[in-house]
PDB file of N, CA and C in Angstrom:
ATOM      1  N   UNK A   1       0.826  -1.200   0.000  1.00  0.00           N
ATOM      2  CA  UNK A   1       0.000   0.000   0.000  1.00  0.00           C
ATOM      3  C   UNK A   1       0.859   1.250   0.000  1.00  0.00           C
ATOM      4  N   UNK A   2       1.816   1.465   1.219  1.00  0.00           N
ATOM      5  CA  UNK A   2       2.681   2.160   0.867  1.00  0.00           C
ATOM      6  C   UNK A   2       3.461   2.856  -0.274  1.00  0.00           C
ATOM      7  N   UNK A   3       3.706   1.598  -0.884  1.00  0.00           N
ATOM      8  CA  UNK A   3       4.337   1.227  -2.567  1.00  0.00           C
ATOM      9  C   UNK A   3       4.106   2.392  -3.436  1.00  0.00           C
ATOM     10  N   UNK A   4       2.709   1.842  -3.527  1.00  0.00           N
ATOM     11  CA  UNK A   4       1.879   2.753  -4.478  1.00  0.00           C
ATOM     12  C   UNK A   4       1.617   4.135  -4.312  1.00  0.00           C
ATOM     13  N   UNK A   5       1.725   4.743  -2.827  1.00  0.00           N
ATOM     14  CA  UNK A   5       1.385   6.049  -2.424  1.00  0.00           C
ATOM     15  C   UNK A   5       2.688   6.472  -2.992  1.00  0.00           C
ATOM     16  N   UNK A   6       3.940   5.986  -2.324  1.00  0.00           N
ATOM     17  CA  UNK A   6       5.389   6.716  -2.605  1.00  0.00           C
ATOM     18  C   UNK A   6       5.343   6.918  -4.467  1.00  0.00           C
ATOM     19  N   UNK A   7       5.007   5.750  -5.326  1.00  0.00           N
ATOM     20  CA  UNK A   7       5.339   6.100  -6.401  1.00  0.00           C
ATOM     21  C   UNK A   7       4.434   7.183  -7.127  1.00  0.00           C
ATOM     22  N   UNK A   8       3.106   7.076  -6.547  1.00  0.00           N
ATOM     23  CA  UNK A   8       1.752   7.908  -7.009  1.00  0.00           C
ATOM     24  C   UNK A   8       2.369   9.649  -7.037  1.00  0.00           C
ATOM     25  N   UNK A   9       3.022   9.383  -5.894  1.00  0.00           N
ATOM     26  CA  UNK A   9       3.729  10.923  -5.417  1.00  0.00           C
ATOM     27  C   UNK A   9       4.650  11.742  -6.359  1.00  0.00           C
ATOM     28  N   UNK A  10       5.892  10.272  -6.073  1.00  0.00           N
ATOM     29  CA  UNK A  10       6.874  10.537  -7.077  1.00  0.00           C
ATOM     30  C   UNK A  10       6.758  10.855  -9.035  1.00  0.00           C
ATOM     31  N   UNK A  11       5.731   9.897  -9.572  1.00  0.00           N
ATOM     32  CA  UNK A  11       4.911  10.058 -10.243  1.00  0.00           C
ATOM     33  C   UNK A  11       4.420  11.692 -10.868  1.00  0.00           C
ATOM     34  N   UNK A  12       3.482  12.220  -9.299  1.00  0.00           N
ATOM     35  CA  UNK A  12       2.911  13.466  -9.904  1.00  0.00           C
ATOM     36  C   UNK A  12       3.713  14.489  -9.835  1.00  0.00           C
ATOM     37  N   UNK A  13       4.986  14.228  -8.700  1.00  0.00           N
ATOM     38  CA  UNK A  13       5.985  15.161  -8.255  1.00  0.00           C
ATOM     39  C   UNK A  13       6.869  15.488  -9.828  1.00  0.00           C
ATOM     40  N   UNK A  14       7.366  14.445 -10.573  1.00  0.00           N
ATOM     41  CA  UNK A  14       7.357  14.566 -11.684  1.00  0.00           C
ATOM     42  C   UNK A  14       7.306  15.429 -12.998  1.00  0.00           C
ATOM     43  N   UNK A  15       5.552  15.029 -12.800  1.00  0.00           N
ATOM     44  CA  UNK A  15       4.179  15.108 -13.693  1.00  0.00           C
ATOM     45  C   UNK A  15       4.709  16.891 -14.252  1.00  0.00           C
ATOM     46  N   UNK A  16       4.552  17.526 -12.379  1.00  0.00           N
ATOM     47  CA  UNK A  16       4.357  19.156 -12.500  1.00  0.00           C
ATOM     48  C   UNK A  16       5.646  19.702 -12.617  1.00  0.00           C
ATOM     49  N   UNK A  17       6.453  18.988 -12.003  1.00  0.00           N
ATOM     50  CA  UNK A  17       8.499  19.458 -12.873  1.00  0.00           C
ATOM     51  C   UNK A  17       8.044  19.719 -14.293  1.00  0.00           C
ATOM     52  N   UNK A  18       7.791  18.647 -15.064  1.00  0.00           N
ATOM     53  CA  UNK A  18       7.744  18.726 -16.433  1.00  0.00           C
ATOM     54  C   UNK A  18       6.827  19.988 -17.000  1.00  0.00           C
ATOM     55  N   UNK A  19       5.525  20.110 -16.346  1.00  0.00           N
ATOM     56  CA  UNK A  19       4.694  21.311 -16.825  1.00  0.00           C
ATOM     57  C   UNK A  19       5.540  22.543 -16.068  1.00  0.00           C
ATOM     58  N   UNK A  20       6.268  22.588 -15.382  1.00  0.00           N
ATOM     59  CA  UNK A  20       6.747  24.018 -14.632  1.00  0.00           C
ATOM     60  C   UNK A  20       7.651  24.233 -15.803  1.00  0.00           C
ATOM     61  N   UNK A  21       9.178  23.190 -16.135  1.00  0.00           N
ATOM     62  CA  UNK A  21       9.600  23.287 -16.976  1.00  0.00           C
ATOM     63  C   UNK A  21       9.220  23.849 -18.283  1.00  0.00           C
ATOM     64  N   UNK A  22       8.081  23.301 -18.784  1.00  0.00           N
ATOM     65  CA  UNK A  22       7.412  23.865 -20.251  1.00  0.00           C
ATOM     66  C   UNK A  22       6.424  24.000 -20.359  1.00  0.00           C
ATOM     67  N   UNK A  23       6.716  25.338 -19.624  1.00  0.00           N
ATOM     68  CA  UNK A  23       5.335  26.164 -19.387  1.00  0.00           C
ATOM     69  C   UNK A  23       5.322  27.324 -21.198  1.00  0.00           C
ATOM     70  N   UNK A  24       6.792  27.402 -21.481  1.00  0.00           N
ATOM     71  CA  UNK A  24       6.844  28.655 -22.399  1.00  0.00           C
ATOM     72  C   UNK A  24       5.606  28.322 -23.266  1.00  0.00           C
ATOM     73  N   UNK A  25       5.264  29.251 -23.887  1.00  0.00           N
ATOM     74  CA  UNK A  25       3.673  29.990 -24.841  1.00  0.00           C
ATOM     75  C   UNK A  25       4.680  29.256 -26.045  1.00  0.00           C
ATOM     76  N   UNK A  26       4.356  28.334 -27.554  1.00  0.00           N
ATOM     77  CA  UNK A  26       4.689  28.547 -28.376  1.00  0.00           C
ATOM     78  C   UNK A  26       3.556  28.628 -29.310  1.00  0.00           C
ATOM     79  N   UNK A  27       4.255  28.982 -30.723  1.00  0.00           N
ATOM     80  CA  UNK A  27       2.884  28.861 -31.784  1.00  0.00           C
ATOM     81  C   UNK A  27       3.117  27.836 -32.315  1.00  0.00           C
ATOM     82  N   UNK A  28       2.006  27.285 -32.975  1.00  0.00           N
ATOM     83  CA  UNK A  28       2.236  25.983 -33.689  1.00  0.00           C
ATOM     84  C   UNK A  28       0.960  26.727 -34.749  1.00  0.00           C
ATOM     85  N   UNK A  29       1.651  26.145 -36.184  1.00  0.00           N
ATOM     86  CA  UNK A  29       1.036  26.654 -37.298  1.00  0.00           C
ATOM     87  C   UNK A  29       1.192  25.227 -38.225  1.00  0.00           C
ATOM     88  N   UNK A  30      -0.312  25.371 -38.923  1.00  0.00           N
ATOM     89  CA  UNK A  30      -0.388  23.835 -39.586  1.00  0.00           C
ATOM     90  C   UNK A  30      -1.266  24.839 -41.087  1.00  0.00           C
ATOM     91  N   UNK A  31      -0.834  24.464 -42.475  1.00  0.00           N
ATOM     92  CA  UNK A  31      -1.491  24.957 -43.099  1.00  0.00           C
ATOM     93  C   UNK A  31      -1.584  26.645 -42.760  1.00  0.00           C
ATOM     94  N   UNK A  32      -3.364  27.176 -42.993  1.00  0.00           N
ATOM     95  CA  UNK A  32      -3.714  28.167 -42.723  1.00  0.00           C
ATOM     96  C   UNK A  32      -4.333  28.285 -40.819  1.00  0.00           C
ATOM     97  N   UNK A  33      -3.701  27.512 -40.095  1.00  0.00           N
ATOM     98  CA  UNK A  33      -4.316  27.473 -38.763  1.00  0.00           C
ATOM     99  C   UNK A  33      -2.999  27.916 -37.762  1.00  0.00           C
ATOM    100  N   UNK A  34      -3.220  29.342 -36.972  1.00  0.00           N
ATOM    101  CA  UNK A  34      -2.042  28.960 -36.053  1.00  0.00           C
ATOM    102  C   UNK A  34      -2.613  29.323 -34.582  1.00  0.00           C
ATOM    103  N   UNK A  35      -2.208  28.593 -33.707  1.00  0.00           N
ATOM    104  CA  UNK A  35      -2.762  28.116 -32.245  1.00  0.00           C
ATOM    105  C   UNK A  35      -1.237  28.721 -31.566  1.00  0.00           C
ATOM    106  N   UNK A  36      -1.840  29.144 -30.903  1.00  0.00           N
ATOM    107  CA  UNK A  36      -0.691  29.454 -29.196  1.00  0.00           C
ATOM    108  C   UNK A  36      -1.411  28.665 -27.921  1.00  0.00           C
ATOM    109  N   UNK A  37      -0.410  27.346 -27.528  1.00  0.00           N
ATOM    110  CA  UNK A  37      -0.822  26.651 -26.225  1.00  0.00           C
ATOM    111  C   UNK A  37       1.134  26.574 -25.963  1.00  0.00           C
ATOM    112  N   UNK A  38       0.781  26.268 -24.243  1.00  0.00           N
ATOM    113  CA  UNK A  38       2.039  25.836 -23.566  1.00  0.00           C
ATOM    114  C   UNK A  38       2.749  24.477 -24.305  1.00  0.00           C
ATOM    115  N   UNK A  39       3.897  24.842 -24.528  1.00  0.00           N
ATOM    116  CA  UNK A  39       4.547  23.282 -24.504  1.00  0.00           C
ATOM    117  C   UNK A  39       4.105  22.154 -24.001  1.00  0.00           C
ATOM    118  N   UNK A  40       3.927  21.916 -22.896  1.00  0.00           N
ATOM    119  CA  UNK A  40       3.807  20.810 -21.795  1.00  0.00           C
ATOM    120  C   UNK A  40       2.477  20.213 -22.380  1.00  0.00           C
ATOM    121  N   UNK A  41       1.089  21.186 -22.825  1.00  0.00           N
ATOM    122  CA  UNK A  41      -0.174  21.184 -23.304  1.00  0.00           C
ATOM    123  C   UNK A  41       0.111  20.215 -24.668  1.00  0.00           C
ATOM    124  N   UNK A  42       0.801  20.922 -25.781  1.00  0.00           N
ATOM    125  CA  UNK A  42       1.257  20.488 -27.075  1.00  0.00           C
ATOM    126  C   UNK A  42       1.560  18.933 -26.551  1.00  0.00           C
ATOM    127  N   UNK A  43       2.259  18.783 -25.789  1.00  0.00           N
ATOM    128  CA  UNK A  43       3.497  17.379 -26.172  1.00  0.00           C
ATOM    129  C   UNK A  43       2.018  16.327 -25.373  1.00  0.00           C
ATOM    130  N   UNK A  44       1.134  16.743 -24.565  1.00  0.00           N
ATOM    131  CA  UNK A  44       0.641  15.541 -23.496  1.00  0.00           C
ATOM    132  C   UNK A  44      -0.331  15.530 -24.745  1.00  0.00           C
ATOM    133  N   UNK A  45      -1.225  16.596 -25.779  1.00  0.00           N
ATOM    134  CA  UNK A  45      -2.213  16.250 -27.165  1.00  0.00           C
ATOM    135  C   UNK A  45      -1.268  15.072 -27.988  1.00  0.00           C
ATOM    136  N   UNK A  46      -0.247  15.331 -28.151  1.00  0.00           N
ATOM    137  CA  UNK A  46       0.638  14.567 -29.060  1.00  0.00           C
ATOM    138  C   UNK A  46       0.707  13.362 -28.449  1.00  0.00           C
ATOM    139  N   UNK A  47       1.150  12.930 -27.344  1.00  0.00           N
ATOM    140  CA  UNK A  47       0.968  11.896 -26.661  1.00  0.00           C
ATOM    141  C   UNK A  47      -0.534  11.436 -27.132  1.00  0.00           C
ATOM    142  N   UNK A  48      -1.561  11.557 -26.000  1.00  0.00           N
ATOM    143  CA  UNK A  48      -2.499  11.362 -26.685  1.00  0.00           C
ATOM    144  C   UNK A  48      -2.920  11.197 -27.974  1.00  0.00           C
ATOM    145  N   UNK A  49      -2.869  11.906 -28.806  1.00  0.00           N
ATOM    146  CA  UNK A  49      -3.569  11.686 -30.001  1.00  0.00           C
ATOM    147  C   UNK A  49      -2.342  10.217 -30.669  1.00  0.00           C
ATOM    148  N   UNK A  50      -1.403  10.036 -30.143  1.00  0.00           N
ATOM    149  CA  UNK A  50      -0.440   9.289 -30.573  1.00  0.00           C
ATOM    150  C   UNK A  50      -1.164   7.730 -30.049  1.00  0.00           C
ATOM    151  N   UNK A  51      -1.144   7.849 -28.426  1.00  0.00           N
ATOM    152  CA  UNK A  51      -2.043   6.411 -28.102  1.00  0.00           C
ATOM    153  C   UNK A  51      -3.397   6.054 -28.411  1.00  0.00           C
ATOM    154  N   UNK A  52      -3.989   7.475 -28.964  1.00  0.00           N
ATOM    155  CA  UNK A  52      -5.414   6.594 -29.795  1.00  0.00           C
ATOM    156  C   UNK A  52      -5.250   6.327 -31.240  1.00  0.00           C
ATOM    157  N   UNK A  53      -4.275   6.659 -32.168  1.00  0.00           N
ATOM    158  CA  UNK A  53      -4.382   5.969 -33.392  1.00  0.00           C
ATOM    159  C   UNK A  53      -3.740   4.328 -32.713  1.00  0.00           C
ATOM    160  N   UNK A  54      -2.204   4.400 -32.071  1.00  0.00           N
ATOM    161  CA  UNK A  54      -2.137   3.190 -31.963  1.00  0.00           C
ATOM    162  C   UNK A  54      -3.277   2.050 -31.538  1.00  0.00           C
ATOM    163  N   UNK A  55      -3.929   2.581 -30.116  1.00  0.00           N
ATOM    164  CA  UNK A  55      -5.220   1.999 -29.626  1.00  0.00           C
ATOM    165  C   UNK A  55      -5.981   1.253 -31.268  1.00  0.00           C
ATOM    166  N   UNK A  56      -6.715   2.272 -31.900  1.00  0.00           N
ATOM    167  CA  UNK A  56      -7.453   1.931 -32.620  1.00  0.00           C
ATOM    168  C   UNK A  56      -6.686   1.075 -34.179  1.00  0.00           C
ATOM    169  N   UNK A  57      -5.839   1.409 -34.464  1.00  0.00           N
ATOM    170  CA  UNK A  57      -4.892   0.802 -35.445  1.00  0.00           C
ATOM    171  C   UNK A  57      -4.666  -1.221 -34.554  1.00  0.00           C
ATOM    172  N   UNK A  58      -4.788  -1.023 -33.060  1.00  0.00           N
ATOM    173  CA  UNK A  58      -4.891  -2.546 -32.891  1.00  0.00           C
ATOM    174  C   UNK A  58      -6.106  -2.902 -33.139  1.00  0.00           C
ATOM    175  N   UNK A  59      -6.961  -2.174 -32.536  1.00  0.00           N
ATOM    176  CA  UNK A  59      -8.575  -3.053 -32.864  1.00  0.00           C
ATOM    177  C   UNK A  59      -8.573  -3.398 -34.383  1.00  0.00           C
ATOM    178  N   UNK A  60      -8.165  -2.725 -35.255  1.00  0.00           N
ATOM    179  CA  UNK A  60      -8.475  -2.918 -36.621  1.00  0.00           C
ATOM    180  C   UNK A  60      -7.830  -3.635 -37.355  1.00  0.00           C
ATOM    181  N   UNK A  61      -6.488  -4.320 -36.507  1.00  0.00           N
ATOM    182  CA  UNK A  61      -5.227  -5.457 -37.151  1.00  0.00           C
ATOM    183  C   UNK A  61      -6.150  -6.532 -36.379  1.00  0.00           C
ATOM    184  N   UNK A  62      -6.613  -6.225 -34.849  1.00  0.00           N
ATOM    185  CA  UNK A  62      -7.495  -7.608 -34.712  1.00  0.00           C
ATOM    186  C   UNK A  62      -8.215  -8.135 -34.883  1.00  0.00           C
ATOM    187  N   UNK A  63      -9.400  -6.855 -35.381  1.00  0.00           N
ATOM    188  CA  UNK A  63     -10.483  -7.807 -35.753  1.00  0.00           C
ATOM    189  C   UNK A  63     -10.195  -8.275 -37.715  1.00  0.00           C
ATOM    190  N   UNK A  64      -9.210  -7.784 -38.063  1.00  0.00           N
ATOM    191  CA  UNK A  64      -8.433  -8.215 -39.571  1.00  0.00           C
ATOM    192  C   UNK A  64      -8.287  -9.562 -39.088  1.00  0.00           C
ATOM    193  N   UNK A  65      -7.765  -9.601 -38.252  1.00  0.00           N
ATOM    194  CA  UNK A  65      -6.911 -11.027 -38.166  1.00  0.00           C
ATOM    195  C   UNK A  65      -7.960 -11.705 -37.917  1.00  0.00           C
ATOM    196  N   UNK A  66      -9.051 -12.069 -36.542  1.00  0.00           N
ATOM    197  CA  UNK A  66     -10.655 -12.256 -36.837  1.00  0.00           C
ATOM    198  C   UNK A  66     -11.197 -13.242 -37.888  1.00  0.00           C
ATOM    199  N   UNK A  67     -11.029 -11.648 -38.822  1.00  0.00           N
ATOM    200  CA  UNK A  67     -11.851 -12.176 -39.890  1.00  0.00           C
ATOM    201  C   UNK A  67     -11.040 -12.993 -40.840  1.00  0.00           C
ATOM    202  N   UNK A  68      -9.992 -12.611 -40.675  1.00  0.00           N
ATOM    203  CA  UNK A  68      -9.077 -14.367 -41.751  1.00  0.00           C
ATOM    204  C   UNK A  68      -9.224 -15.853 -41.554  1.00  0.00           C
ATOM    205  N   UNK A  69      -9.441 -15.997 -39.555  1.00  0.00           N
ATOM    206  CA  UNK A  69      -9.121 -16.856 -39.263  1.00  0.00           C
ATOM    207  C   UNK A  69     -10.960 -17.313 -39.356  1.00  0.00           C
ATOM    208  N   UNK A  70     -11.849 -16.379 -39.185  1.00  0.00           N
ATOM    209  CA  UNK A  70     -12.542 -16.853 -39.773  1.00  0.00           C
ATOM    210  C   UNK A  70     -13.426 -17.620 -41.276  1.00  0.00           C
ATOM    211  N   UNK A  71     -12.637 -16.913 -42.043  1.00  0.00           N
ATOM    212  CA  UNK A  71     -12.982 -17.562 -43.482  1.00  0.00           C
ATOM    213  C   UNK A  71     -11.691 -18.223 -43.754  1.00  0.00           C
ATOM    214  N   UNK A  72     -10.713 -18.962 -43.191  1.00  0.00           N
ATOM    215  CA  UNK A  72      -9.877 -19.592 -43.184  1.00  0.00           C
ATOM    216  C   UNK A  72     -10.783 -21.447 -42.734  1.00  0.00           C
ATOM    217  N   UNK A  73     -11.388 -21.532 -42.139  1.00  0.00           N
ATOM    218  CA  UNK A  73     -12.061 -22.343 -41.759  1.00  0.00           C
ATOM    219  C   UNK A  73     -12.938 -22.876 -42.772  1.00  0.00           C
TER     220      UNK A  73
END
């Protein structure tokens, strides 16, 4: 129980180093679109948007695979 509190800590103790660190304002410009968010903001969307294509890129190799092993039969 302990375990988990110390790392939960260490963890968020972390978490807010990293956002204190990159806090700076940048722009990010795509095409005709340009956005001003914090660094720290940018990189945790990127993260994210990074683990839901992977997420969904597996559902869609598994249920591929699924369906082979079903008309394989």
């Amino acid at each position: 129980m302990h375990t988990k509190l110390i790392v939960s800590l260490v963890l968020g103790g972390l978490a807010v180093l990293f956002i204190v660190q990159n806090a700076a304002v940048i722009d990010i410009r795509f095409l005709f679109w340009t956005m001003s968010m914090s660094r720290a903001l940018f990189m945790f969307f990127m993260l994210a948007t990074g683990l839901l294509v992977g997420w969904l890129l597996h559902g869609y190799y598994s249920y591929r695979k699924e369906q082979r092993k079903k008309t394989a039969i």
